[in-house]
Protein backbone atom coordinates (compact mmCIF):
# COMPACT_ATOMS: atom_id res chain seq x y z
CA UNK A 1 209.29 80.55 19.92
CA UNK A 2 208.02 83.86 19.95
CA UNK A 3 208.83 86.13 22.94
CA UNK A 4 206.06 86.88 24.89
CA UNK A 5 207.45 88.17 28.18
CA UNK A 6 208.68 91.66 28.84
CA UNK A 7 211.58 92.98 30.92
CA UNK A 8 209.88 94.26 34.13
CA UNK A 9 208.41 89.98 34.19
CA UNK A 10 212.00 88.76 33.39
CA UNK A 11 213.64 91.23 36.48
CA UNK A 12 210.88 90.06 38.70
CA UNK A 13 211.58 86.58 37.66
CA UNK A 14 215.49 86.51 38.14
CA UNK A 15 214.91 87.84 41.59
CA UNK A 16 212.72 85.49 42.68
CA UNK A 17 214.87 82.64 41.27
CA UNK A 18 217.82 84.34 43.64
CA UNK A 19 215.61 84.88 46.68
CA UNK A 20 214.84 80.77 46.27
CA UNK A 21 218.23 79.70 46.21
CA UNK A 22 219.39 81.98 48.97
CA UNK A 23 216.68 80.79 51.18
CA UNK A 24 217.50 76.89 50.11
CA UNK A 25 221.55 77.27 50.26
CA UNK A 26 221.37 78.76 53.90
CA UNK A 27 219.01 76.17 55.08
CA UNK A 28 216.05 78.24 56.07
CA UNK A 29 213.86 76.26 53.77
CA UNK A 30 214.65 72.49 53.49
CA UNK A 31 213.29 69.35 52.62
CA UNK A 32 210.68 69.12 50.10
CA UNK A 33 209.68 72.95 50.19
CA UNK A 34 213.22 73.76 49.62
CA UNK A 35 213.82 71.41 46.63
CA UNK A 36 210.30 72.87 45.02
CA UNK A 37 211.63 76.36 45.37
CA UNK A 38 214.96 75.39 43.78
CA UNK A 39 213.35 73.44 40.74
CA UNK A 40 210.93 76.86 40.18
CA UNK A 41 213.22 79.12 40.26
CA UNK A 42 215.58 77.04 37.91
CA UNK A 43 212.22 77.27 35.72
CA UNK A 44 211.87 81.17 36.24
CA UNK A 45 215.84 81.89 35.20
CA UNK A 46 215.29 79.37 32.00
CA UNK A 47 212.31 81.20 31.18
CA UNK A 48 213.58 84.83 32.16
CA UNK A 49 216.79 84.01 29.33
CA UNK A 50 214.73 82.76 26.14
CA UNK A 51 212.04 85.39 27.18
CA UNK A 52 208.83 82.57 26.58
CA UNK A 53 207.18 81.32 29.59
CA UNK A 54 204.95 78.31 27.78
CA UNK A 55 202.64 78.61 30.96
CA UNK A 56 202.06 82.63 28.80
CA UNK A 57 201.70 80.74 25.66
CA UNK A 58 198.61 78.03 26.92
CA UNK A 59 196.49 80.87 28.82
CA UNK A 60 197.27 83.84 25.97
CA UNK A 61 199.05 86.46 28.06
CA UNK A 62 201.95 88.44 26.42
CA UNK A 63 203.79 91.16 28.81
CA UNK A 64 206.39 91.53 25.83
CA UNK A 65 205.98 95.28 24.89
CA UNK A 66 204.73 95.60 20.91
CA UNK A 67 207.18 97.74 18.45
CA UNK A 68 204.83 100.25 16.82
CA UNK A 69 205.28 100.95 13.09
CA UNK A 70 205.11 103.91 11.36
């Protein structure tokens, strides 16, 4: 897998994956909604650690910065 997602997507990503499970843990969102937000933002910590998002991959975006060489 090539990487294909920088670090300012990976940050973003990591929050968002803690803002989900504090809302879900201290029961503001429950039921289906919460179990949703848990499951994505299981998703967005997987995909923040091997720096691929396949989602990137199918529609052709790449936020990964690209080494220039001299």
């Amino acid at each position: 897998m090539k990487k294909n997602m920088g670090n300012a997507d990976r940050m973003i990503r990591i929050i968002l994956a803690v803002v989900f499970a504090a809302l879900y843990f201290t029961g503001t969102v429950q039921g289906t909604l919460g179990l949703v937000l848990v499951i994505l933002g299981g998703v967005f910590l997987l995909t923040s650690f091997v720096s691929f998002c396949p989602l990137y991959a199918i529609v052709g975006l790449n936020t990964c910065p690209t080494k220039k060489t001299t």
